[in-house]
N, C-alpha and C. Protein backbone atom coordinates (compact mmCIF):
# COMPACT_ATOMS: atom_id res chain seq x y z
N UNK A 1 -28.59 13.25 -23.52
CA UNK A 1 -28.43 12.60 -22.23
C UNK A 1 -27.57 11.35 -22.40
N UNK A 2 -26.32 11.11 -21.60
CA UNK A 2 -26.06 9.77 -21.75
C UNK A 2 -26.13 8.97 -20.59
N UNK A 3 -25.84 7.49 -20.75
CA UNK A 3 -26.31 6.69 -19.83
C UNK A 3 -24.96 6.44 -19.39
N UNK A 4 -25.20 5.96 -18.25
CA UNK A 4 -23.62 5.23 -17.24
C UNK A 4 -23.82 4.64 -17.60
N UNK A 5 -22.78 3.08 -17.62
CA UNK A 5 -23.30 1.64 -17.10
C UNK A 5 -23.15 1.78 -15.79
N UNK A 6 -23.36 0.98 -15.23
CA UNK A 6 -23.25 0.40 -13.66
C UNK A 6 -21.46 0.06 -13.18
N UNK A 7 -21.37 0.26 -12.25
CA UNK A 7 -19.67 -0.50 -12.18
C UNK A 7 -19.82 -1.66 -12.59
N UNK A 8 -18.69 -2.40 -12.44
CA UNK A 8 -18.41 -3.68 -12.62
C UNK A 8 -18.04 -4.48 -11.24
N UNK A 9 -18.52 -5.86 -10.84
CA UNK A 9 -18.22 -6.56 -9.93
C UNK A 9 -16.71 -6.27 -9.51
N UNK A 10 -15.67 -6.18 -10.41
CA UNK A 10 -14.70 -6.33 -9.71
C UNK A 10 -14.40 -4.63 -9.48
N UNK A 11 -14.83 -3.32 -9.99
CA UNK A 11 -14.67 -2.55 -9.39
C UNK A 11 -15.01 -2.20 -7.92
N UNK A 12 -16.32 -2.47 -8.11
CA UNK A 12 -16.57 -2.41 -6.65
C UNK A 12 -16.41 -2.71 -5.23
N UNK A 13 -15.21 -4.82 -6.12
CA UNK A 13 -14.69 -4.96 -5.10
C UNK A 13 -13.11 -4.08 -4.71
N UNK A 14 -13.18 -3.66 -5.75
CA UNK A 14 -11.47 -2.67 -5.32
C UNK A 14 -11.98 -1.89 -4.55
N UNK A 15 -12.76 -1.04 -4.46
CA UNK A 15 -13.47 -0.37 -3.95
C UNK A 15 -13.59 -0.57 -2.29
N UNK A 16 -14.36 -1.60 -2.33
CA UNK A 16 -14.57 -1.80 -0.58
C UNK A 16 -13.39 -2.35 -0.24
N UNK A 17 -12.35 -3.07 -1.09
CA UNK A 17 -10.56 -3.52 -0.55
C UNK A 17 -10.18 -2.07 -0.06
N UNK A 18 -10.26 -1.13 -1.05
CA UNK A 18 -9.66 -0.12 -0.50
C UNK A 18 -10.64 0.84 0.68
N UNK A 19 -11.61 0.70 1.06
CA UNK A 19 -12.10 1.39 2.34
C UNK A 19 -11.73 0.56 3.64
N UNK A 20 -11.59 -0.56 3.34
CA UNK A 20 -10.96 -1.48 4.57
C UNK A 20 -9.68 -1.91 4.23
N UNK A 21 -8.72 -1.23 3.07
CA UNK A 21 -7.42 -1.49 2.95
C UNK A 21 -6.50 -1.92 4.65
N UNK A 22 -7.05 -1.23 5.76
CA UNK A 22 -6.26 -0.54 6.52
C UNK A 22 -6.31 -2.13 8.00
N UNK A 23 -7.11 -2.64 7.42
CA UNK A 23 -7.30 -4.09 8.03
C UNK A 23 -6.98 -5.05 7.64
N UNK A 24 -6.45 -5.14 6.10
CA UNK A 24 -5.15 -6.75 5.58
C UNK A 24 -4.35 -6.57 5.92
N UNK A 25 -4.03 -7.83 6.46
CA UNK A 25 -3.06 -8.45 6.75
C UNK A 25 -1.43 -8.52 5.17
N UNK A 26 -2.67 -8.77 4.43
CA UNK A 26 -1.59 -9.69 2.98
C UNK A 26 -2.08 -9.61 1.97
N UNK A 27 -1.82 -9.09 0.93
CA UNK A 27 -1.99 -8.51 -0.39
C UNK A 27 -1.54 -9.42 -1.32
N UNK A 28 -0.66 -10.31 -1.14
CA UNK A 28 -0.16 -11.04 -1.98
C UNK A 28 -1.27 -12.28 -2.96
N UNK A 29 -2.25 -12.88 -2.10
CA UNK A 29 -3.28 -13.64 -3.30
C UNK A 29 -3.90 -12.76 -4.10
N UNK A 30 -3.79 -11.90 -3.98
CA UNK A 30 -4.27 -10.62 -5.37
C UNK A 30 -3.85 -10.77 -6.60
N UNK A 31 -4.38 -11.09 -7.59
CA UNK A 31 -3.48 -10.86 -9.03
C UNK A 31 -2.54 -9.26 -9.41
N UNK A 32 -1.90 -9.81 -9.93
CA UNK A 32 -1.15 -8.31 -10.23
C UNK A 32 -1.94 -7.20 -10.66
N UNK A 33 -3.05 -7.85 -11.78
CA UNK A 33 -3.85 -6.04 -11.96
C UNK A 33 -4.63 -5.44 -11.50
N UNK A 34 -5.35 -6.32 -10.21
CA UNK A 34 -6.40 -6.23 -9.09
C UNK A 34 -5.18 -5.50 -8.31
N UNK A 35 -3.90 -5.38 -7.92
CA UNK A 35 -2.88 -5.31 -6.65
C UNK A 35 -2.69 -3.66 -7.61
N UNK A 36 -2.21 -3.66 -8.58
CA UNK A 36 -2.40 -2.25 -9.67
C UNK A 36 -3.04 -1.08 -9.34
N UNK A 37 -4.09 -1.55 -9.21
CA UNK A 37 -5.67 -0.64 -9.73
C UNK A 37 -5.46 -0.56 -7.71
N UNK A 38 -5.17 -1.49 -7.40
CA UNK A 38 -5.85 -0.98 -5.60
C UNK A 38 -4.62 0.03 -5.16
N UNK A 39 -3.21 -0.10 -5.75
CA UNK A 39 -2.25 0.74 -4.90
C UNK A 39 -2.47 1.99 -5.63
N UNK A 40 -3.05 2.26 -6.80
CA UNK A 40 -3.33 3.43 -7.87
C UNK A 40 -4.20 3.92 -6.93
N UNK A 41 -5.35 3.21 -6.76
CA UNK A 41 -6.87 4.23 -5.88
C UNK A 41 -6.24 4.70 -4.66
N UNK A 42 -5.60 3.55 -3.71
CA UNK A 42 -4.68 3.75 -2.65
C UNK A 42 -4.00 5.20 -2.74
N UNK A 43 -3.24 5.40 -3.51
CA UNK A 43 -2.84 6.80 -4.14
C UNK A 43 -3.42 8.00 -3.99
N UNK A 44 -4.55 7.74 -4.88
CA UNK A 44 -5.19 8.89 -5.66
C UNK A 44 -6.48 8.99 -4.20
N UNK A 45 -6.78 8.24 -2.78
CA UNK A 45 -7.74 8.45 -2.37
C UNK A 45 -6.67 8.97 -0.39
N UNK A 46 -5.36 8.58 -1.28
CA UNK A 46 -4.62 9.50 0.14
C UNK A 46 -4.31 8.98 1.14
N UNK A 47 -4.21 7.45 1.02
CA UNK A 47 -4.69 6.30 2.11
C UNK A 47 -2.95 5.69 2.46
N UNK A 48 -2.29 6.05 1.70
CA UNK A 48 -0.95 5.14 1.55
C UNK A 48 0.00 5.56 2.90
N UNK A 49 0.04 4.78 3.80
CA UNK A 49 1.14 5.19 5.15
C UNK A 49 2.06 3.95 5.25
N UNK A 50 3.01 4.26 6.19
CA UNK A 50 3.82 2.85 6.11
C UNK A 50 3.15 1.60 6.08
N UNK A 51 2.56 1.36 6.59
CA UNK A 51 1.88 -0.01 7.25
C UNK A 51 1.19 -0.60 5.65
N UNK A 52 0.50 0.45 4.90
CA UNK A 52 0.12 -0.03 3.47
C UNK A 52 0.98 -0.19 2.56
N UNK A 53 2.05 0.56 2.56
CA UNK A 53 3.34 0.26 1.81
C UNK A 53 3.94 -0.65 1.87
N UNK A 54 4.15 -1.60 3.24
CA UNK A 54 4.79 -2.11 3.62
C UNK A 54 3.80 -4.10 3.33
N UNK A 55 2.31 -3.24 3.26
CA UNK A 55 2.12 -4.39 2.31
C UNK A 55 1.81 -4.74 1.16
N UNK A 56 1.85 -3.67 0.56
CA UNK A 56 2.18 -3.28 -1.13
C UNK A 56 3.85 -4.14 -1.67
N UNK A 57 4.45 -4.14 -0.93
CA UNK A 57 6.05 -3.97 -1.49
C UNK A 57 6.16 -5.97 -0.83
N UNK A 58 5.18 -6.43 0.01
CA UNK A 58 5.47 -8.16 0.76
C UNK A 58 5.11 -8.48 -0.72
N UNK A 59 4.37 -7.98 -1.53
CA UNK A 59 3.87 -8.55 -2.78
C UNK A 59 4.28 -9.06 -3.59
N UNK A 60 5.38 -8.59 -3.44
CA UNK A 60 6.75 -8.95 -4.55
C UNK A 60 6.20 -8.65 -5.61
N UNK A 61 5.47 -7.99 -5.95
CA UNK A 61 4.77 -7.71 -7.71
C UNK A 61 5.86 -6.72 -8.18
N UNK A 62 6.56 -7.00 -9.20
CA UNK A 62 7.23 -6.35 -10.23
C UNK A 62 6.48 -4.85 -10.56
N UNK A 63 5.34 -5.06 -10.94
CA UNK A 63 5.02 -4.21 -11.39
C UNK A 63 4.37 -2.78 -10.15
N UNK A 64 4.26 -3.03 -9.03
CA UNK A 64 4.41 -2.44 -7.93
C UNK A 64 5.47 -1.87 -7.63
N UNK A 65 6.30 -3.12 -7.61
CA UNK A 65 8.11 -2.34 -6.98
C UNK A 65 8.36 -1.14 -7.84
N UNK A 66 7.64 -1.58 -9.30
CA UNK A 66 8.51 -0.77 -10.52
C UNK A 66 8.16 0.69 -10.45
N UNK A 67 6.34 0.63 -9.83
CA UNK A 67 6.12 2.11 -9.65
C UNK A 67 6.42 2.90 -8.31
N UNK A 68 6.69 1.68 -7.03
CA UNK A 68 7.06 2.41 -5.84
C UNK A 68 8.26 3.10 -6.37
N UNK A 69 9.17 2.59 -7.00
CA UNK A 69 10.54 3.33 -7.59
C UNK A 69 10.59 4.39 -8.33
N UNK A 70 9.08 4.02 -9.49
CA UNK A 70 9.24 5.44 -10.19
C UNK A 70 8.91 6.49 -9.31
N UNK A 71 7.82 6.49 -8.98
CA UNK A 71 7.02 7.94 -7.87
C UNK A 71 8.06 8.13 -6.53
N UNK A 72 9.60 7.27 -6.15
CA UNK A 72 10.09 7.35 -5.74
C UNK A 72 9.76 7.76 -4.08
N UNK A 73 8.78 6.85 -3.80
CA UNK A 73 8.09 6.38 -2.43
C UNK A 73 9.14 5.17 -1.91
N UNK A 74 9.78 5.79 -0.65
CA UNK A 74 10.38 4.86 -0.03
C UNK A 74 9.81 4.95 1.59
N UNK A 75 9.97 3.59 2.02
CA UNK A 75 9.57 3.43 3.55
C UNK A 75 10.08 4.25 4.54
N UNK A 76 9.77 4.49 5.70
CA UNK A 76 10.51 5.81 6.45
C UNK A 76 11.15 4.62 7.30
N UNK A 77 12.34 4.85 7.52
CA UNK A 77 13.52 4.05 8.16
C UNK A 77 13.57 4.76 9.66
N UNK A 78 13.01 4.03 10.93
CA UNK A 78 13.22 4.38 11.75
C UNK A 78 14.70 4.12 12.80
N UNK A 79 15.09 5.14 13.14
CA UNK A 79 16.61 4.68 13.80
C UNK A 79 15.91 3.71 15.44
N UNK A 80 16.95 2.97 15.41
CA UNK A 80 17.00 2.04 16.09
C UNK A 80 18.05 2.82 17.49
N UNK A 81 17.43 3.01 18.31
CA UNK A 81 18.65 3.73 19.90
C UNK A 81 18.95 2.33 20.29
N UNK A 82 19.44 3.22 21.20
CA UNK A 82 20.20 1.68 22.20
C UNK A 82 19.07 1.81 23.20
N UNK A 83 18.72 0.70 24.04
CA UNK A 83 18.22 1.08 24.95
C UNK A 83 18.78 1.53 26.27
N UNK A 84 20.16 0.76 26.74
CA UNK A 84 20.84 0.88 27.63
C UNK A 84 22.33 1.61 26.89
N UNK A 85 22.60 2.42 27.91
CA UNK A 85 24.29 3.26 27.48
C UNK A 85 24.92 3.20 28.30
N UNK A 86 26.35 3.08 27.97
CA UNK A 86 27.44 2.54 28.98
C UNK A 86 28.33 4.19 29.52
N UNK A 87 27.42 5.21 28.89
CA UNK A 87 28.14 6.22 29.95
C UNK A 87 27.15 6.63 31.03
N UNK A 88 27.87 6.93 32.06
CA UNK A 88 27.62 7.56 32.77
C UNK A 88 26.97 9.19 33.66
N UNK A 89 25.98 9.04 33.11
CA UNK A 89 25.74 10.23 33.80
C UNK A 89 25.47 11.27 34.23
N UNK A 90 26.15 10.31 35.79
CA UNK A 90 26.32 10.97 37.34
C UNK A 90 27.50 11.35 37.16
């Protein structure tokens, strides 16, 4: 039989960061390996849409950018219309 340990305090807080990921604002007072481990679970739990990417990448963490690049995840670029057009028509 073997024994678990218990999580660890700071797992658990990645943990509940990432079930309410979808309500920060700002990722950036995160240390880099706390910001790591949350865009990894982020990942692996299916959660990642623009809006989380978009505050994954305000982070400026090197080591973020480095894997948004490898796994080659880029933001979806929405086209911009005009609102008003100068043709006509009638």
């Amino acid at each position: 039989m073997s024994r678990r340990d218990p999580p660890s305090l700071l797992s658990l807080a990645i943990d509940s960061a990432l079930h309410h990921i979808s309500h920060f604002s700002d990722l950036s007072p995160l240390p880099d390996h706390v910001l790591l481990d949350l865009f990894l679970k982020t990942l692996q739990a299916g959660k990642l849409n623009e809006k989380i990417l978009k505050l994954f990448i305000a982070t400026d963490s090197d080591e973020i950018l480095a894997l948004i690049k490898k796994l080659k995840i880029r933001p979806i670029l929405t086209p911009v219309l005009p609102t008003r057009c100068g043709f006509d028509f009638g």
